[in-house]
N, C-alpha and C. Protein backbone atom coordinates (compact mmCIF):
# COMPACT_ATOMS: atom_id res chain seq x y z
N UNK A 1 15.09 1.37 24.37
CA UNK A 1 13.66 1.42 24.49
C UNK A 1 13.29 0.75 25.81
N UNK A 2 12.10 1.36 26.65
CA UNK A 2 11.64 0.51 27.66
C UNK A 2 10.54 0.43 27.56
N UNK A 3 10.30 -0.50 27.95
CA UNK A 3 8.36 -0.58 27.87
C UNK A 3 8.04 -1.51 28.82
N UNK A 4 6.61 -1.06 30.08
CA UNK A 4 6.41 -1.50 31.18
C UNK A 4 4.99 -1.33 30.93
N UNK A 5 4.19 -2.50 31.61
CA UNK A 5 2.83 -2.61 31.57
C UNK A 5 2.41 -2.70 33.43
N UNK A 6 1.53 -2.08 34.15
CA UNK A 6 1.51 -2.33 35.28
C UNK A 6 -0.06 -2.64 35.39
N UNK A 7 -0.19 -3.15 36.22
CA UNK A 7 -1.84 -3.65 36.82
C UNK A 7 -2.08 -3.03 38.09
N UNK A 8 -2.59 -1.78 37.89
CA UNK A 8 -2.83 -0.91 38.96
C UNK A 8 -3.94 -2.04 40.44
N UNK A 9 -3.20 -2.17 41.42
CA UNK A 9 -3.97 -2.76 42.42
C UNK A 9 -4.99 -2.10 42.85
N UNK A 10 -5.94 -2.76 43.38
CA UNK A 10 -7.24 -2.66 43.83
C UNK A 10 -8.68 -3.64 44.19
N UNK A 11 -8.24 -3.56 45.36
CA UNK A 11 -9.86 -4.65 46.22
C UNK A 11 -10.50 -3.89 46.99
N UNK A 12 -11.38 -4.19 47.10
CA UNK A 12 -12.58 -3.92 48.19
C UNK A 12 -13.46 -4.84 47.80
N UNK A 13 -14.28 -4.61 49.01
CA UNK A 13 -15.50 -5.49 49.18
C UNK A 13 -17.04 -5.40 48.44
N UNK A 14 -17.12 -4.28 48.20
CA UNK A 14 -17.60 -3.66 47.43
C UNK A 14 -17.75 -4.09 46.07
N UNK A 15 -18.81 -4.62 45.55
CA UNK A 15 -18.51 -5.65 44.09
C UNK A 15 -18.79 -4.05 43.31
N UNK A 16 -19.50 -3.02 43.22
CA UNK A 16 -19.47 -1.85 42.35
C UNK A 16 -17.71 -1.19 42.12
N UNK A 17 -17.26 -0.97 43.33
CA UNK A 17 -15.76 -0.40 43.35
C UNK A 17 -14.89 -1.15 42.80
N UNK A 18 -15.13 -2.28 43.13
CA UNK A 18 -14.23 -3.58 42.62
C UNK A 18 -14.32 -3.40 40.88
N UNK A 19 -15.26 -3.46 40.24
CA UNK A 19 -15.74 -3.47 39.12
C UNK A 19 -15.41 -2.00 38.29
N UNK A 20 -15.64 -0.66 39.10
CA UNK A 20 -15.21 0.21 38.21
C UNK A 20 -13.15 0.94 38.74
N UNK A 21 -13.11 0.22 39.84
CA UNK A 21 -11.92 0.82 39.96
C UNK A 21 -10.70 -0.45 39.50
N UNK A 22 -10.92 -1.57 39.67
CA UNK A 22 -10.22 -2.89 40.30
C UNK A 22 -9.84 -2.79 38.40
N UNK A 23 -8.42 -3.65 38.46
CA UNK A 23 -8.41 -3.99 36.63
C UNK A 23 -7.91 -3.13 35.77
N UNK A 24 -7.50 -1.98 36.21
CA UNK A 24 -6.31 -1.05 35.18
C UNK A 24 -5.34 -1.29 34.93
N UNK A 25 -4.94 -0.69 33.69
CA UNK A 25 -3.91 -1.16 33.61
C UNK A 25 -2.76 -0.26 32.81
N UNK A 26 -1.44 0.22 33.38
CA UNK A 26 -1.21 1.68 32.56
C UNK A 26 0.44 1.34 32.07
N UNK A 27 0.34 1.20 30.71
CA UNK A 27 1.15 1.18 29.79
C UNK A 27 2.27 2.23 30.10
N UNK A 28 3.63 1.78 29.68
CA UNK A 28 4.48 2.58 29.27
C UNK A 28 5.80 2.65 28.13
N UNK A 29 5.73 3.31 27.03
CA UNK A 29 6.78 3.22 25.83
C UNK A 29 7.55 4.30 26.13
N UNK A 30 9.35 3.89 26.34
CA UNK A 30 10.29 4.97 26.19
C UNK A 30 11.23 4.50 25.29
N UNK A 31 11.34 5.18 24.29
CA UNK A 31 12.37 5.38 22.99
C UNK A 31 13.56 6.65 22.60
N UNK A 32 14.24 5.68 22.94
CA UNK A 32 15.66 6.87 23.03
C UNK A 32 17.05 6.50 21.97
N UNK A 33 16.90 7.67 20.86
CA UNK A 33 17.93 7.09 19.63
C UNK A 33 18.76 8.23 20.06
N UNK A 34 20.11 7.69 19.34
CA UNK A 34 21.09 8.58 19.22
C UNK A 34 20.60 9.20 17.82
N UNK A 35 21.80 10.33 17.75
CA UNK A 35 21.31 11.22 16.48
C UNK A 35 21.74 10.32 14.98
N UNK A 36 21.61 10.15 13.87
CA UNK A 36 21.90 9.60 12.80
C UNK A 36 23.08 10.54 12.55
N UNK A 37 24.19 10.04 11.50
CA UNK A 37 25.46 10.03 11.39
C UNK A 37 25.43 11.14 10.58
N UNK A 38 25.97 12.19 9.77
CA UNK A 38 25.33 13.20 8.92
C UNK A 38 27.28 13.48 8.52
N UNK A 39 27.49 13.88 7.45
CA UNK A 39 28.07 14.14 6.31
C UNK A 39 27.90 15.39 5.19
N UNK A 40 28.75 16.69 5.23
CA UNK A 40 28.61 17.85 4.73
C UNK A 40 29.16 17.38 2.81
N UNK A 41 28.21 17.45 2.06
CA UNK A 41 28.30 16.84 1.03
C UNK A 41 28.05 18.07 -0.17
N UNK A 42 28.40 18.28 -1.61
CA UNK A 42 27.68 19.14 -2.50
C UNK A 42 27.35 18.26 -3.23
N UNK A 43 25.89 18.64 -3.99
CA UNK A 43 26.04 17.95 -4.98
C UNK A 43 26.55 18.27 -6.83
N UNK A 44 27.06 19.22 -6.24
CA UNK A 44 27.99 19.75 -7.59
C UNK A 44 29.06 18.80 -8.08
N UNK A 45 29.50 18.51 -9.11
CA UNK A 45 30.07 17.72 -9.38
C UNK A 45 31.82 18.26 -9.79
N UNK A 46 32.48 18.49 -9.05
CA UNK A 46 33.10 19.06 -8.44
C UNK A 46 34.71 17.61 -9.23
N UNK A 47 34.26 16.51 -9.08
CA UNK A 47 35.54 15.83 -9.27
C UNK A 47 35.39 15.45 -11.21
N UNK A 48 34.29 16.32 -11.72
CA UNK A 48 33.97 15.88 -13.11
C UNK A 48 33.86 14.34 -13.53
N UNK A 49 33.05 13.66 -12.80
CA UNK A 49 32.87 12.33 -13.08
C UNK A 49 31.48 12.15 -13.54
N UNK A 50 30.92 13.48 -14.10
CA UNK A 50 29.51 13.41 -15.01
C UNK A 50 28.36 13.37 -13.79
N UNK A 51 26.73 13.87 -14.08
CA UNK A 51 26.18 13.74 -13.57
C UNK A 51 25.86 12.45 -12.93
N UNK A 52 24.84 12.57 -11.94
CA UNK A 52 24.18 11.48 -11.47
C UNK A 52 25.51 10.53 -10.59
N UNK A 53 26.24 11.13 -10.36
CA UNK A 53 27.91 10.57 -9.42
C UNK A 53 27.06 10.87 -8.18
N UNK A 54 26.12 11.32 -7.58
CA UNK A 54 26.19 11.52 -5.98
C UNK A 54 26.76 12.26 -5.07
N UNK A 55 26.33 12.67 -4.26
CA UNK A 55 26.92 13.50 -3.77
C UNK A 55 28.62 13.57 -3.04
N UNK A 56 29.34 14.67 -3.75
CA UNK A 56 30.64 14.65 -2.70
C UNK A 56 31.10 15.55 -1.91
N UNK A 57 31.78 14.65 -1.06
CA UNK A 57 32.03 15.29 0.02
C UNK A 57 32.94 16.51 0.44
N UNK A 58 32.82 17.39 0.71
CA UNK A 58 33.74 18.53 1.34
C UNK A 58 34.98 18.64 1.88
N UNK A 59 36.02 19.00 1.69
CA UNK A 59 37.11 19.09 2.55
C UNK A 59 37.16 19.78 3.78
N UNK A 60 37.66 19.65 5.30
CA UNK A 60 37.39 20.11 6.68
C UNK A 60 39.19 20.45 6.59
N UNK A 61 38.97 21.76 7.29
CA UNK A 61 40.17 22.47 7.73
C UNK A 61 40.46 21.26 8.80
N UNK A 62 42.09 20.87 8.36
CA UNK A 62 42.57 20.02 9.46
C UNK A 62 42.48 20.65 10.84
N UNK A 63 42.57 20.34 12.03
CA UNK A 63 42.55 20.54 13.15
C UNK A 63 41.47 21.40 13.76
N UNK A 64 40.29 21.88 12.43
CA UNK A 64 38.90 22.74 13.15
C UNK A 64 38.50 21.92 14.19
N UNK A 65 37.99 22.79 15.34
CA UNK A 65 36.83 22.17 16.47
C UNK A 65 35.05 22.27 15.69
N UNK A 66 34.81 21.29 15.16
CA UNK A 66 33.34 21.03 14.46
C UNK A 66 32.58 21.11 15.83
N UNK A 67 32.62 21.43 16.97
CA UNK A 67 31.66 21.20 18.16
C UNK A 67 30.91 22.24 18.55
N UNK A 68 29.95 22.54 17.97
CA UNK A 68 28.86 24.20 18.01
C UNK A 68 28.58 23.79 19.63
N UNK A 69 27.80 24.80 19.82
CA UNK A 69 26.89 25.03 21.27
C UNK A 69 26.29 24.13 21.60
N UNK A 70 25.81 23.20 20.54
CA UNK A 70 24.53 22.20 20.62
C UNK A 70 23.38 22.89 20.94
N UNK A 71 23.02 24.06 20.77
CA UNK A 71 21.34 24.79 20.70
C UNK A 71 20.65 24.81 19.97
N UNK A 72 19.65 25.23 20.08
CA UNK A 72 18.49 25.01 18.96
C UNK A 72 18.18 26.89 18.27
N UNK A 73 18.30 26.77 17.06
CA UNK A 73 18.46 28.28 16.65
C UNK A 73 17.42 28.63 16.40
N UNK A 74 16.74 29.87 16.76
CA UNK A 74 15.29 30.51 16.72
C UNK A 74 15.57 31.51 15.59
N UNK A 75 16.29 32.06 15.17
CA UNK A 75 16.56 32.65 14.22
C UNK A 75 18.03 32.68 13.50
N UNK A 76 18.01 32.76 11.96
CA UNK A 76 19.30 32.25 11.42
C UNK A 76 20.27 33.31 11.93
N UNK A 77 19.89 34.34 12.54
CA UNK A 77 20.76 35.85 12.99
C UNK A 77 21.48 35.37 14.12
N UNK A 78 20.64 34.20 14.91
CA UNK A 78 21.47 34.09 16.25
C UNK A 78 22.91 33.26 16.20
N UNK A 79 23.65 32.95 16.85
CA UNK A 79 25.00 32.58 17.52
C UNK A 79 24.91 30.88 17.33
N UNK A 80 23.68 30.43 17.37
CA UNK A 80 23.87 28.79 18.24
C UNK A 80 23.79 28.02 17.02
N UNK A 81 25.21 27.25 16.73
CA UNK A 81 25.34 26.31 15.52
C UNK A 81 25.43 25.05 16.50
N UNK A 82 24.61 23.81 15.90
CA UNK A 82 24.92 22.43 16.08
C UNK A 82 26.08 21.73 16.09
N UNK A 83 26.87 22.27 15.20
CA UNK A 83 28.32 22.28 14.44
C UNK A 83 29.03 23.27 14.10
N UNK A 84 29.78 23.73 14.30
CA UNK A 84 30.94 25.05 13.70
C UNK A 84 31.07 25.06 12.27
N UNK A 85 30.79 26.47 11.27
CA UNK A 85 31.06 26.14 10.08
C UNK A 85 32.14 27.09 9.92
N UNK A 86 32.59 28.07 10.72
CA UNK A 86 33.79 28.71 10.41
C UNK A 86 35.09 28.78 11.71
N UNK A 87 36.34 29.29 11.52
CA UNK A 87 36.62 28.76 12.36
C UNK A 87 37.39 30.38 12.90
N UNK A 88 37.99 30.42 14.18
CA UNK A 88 37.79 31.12 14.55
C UNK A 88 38.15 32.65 14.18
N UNK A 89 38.75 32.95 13.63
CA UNK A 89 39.48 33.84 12.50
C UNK A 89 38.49 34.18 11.28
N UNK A 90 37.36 33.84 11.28
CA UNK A 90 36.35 34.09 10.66
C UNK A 90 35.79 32.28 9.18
N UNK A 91 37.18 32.14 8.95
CA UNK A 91 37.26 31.35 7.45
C UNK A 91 36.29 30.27 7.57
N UNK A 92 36.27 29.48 6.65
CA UNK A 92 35.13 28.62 6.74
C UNK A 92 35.70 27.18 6.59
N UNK A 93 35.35 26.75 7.96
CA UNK A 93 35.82 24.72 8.37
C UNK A 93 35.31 24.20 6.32
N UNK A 94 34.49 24.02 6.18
CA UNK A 94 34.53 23.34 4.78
C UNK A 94 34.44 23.69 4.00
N UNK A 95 35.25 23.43 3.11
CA UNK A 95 35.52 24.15 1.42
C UNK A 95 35.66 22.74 0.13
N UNK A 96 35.29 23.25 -0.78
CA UNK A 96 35.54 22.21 -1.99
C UNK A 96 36.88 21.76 -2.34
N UNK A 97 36.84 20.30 -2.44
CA UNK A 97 37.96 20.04 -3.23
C UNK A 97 38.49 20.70 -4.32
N UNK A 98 39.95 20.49 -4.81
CA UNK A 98 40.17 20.98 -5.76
C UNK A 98 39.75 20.42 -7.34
N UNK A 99 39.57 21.34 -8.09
CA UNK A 99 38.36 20.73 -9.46
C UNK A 99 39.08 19.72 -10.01
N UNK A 100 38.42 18.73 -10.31
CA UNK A 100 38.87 17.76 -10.38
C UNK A 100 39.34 16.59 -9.76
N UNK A 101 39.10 16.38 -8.63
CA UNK A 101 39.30 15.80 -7.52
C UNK A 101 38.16 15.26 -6.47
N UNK A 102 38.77 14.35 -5.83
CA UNK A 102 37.93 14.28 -4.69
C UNK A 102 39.02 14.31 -3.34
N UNK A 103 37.69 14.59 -2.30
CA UNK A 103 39.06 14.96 -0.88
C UNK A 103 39.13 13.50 -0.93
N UNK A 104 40.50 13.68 -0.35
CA UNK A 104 41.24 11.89 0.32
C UNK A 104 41.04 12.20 1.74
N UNK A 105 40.67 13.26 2.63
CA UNK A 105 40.23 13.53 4.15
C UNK A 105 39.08 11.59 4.30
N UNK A 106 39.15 11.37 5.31
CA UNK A 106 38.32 10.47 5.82
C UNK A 106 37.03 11.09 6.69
N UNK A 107 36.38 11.72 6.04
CA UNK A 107 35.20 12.38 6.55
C UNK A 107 33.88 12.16 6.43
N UNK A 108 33.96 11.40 5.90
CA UNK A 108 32.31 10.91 6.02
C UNK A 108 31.64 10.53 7.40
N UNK A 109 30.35 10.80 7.29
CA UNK A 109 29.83 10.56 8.78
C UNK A 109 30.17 10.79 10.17
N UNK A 110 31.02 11.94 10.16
CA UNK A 110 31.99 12.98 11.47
C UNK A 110 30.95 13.27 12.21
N UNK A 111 29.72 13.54 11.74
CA UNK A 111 28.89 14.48 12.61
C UNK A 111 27.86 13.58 12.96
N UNK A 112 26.76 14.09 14.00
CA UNK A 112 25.51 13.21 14.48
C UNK A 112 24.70 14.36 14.69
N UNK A 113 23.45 14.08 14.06
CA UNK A 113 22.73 14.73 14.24
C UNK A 113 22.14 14.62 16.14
N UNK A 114 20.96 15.85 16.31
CA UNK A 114 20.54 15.75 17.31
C UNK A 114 19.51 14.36 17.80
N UNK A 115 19.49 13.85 18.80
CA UNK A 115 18.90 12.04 19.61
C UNK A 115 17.55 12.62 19.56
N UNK A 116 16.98 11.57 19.27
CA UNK A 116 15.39 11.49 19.57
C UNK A 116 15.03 10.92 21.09
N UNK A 117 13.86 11.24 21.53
CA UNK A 117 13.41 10.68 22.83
C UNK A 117 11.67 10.78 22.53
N UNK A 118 11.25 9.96 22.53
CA UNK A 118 9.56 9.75 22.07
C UNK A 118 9.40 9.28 24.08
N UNK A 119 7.85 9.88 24.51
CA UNK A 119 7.90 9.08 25.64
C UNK A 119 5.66 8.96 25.24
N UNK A 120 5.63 7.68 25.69
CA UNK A 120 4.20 7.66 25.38
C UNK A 120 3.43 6.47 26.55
N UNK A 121 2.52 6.84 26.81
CA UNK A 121 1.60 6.07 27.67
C UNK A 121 -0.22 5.93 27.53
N UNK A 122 -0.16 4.84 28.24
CA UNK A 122 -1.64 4.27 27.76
C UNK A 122 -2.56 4.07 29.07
N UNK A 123 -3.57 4.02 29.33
CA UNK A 123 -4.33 3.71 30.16
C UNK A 123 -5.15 2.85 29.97
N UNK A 124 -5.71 1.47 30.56
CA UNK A 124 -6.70 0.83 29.64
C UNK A 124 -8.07 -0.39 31.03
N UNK A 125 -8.64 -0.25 30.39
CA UNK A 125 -9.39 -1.68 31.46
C UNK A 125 -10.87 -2.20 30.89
N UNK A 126 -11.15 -3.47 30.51
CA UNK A 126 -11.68 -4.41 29.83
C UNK A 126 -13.06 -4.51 31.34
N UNK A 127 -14.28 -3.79 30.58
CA UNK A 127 -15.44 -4.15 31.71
C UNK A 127 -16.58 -5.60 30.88
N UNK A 128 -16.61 -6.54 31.89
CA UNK A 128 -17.18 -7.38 31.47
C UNK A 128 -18.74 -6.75 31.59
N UNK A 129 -19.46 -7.29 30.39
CA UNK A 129 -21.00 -7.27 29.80
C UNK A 129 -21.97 -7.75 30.49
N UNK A 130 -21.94 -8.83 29.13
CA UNK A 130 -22.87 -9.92 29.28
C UNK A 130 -21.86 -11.22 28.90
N UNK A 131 -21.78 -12.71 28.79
CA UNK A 131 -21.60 -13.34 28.79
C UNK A 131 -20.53 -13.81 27.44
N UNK A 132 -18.85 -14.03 27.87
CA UNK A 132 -18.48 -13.81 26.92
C UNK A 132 -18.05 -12.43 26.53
N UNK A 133 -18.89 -11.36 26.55
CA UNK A 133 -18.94 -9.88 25.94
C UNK A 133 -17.88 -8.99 26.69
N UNK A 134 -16.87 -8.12 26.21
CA UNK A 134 -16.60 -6.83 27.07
C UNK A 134 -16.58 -5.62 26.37
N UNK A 135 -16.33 -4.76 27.34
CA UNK A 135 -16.28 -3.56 26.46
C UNK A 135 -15.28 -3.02 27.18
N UNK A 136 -14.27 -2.35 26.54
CA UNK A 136 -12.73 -2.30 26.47
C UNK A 136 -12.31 -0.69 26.46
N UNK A 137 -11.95 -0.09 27.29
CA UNK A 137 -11.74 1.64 27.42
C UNK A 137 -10.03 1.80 27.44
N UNK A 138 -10.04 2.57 26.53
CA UNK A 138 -8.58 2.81 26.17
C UNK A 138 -8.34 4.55 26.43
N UNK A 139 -7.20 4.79 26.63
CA UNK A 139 -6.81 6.15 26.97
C UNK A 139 -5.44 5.98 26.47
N UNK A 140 -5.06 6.98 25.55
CA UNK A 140 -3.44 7.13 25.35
C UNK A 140 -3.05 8.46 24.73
N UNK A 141 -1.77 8.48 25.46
CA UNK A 141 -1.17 9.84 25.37
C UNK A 141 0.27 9.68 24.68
N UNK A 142 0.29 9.69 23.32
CA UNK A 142 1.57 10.18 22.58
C UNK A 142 2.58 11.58 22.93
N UNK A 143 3.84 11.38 23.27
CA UNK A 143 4.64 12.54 23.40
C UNK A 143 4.05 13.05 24.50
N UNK A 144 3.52 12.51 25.89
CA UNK A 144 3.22 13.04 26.83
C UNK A 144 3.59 13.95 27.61
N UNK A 145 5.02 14.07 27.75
CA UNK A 145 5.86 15.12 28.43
C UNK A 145 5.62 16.75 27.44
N UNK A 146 5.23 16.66 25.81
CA UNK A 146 5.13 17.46 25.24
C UNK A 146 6.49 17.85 24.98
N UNK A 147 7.42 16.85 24.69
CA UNK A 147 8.83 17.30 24.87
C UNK A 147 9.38 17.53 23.25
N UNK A 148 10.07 18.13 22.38
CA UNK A 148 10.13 18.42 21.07
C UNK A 148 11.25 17.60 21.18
N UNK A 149 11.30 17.03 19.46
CA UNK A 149 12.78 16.31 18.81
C UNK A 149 13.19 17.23 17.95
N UNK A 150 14.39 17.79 18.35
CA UNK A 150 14.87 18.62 17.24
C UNK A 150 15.62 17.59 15.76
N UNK A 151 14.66 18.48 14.60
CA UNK A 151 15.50 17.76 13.59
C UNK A 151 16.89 17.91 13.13
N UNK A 152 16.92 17.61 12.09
CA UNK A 152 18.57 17.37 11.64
C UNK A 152 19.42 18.93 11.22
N UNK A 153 20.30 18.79 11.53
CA UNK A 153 20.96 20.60 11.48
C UNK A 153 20.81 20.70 9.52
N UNK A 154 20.88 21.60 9.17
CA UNK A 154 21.16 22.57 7.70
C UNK A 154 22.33 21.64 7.44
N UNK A 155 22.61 21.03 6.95
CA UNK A 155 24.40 20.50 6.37
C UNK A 155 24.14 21.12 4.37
N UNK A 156 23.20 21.88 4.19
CA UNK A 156 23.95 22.70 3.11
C UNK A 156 24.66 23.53 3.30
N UNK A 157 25.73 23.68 2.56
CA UNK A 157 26.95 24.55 2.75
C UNK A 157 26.58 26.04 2.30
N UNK A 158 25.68 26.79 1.22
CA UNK A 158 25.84 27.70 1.03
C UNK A 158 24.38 28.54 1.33
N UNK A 159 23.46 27.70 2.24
CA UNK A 159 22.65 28.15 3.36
C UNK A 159 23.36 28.89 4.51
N UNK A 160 22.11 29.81 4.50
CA UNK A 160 21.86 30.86 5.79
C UNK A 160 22.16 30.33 7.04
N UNK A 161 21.45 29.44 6.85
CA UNK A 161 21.08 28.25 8.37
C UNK A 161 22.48 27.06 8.81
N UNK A 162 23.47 27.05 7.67
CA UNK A 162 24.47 26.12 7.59
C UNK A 162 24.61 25.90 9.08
N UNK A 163 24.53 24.54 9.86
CA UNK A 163 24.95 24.08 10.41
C UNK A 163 24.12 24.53 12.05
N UNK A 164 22.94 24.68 11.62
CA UNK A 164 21.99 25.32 12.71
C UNK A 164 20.49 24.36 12.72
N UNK A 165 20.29 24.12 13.56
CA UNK A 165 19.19 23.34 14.02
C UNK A 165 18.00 24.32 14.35
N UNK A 166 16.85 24.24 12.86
CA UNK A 166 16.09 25.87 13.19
C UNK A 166 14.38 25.04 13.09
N UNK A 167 14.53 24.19 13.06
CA UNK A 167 12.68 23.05 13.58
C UNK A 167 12.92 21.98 14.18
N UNK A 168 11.92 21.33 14.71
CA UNK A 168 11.59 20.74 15.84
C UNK A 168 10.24 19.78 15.33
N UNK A 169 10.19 18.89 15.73
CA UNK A 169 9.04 18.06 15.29
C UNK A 169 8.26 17.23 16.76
N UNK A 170 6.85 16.66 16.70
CA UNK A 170 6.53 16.10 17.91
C UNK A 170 5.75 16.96 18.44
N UNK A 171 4.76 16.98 18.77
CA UNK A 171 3.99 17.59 19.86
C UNK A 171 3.22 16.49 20.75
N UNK A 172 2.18 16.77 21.85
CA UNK A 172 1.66 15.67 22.62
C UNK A 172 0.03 15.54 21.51
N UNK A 173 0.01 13.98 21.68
CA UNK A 173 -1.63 13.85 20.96
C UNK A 173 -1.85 13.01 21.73
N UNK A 174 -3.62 12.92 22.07
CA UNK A 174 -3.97 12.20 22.81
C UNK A 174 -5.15 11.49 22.41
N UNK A 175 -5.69 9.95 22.68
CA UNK A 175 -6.52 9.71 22.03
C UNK A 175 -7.38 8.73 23.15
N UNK A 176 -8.92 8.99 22.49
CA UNK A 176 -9.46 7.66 23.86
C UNK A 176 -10.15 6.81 22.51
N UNK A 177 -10.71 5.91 23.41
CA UNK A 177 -11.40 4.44 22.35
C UNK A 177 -12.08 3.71 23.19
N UNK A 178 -12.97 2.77 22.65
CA UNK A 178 -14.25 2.21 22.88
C UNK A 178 -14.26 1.52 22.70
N UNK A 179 -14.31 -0.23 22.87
CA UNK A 179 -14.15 -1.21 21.94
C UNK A 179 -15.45 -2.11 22.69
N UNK A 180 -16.53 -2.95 21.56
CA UNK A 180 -17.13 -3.41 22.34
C UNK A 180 -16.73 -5.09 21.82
N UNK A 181 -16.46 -5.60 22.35
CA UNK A 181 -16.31 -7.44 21.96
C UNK A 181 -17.15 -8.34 21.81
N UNK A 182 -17.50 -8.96 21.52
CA UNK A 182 -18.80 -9.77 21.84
C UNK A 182 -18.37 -11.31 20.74
């Protein structure tokens, strides 16, 4: 995360210019996550240890390449997986343990979803009144670049979408404010 506050300079002689230009001040928030850890799981109960066991995990063809395109899929028809769910010969990287069982694979948390990046800024400057009094002008712009976070890929297994990143969240909002103090 970075975050920088600056005090936009400004003098003149001029006590009007001084007063509406002099005294800004323009905010800045940058937030940058990696993707959260993600795990291809059913919740079928698959090792017969009765309901309400939680979800388990899938077995991965030893030696698959899990490394999709990293694109964002506009339709489930297209090509671009986040992750590989079959491998190249057509078959499919994850399959169920055998009934009764659970995999002994060490697979949990293999994958990461797609990183967030939030970028947001503020504009602001405090005009003195009367005595004591100000009145306080705010300007801010959430998601300013208008830049999208893609959400987390499909990790259901017997989805269309398996392993495809098909929404996006975030747009830019912008807001002003008024504050009077006294």
């Amino acid at each position: 995360m970075l975050n920088a506050v600056y005090q936009i300079p400004f003098k003149s002689s001029n006590r009007l210019f001084t007063e509406a230009l002099g005294g800004w001040q323009f905010a800045q928030v940058y937030q940058f996550q990696s993707g959260a850890p993600l795990s291809i799981a059913t919740s079928k109960d698959i090792a017969g240890v009765g309901p309400g066991s939680g979800a388990q995990l899938l077995q991965i063809t030893p030696g698959a390449s899990l490394k999709g395109n990293g694109k964002f899929s506009n339709l489930n028809t297209d090509s671009n997986q986040w992750f590989n769910v079959t491998n190249g010969d057509g078959s499919a990287i994850f399959t169920t343990p055998t009934a009764g069982t659970f995999t002994t694979q060490k697979n949990r948390n293999i994958l990461r979803a797609p990183g967030q990046d939030y970028f947001n800024a503020s504009l602001q400057k405090a005009f003195s009144t009367f005595e004591r009094q100000s009145l306080n002008f705010r300007f801010d712009a959430f998601d300013f670049l208008n830049h999208p976070s893609w959400n987390a890929p499909d990790t259901t297994y017997t989805d269309a979408t398996f392993g495809m990143v098909t929404s996006k969240n975030g747009q830019r909002a912008m807001q002003a404010s008024l504050r009077y103090s006294f």
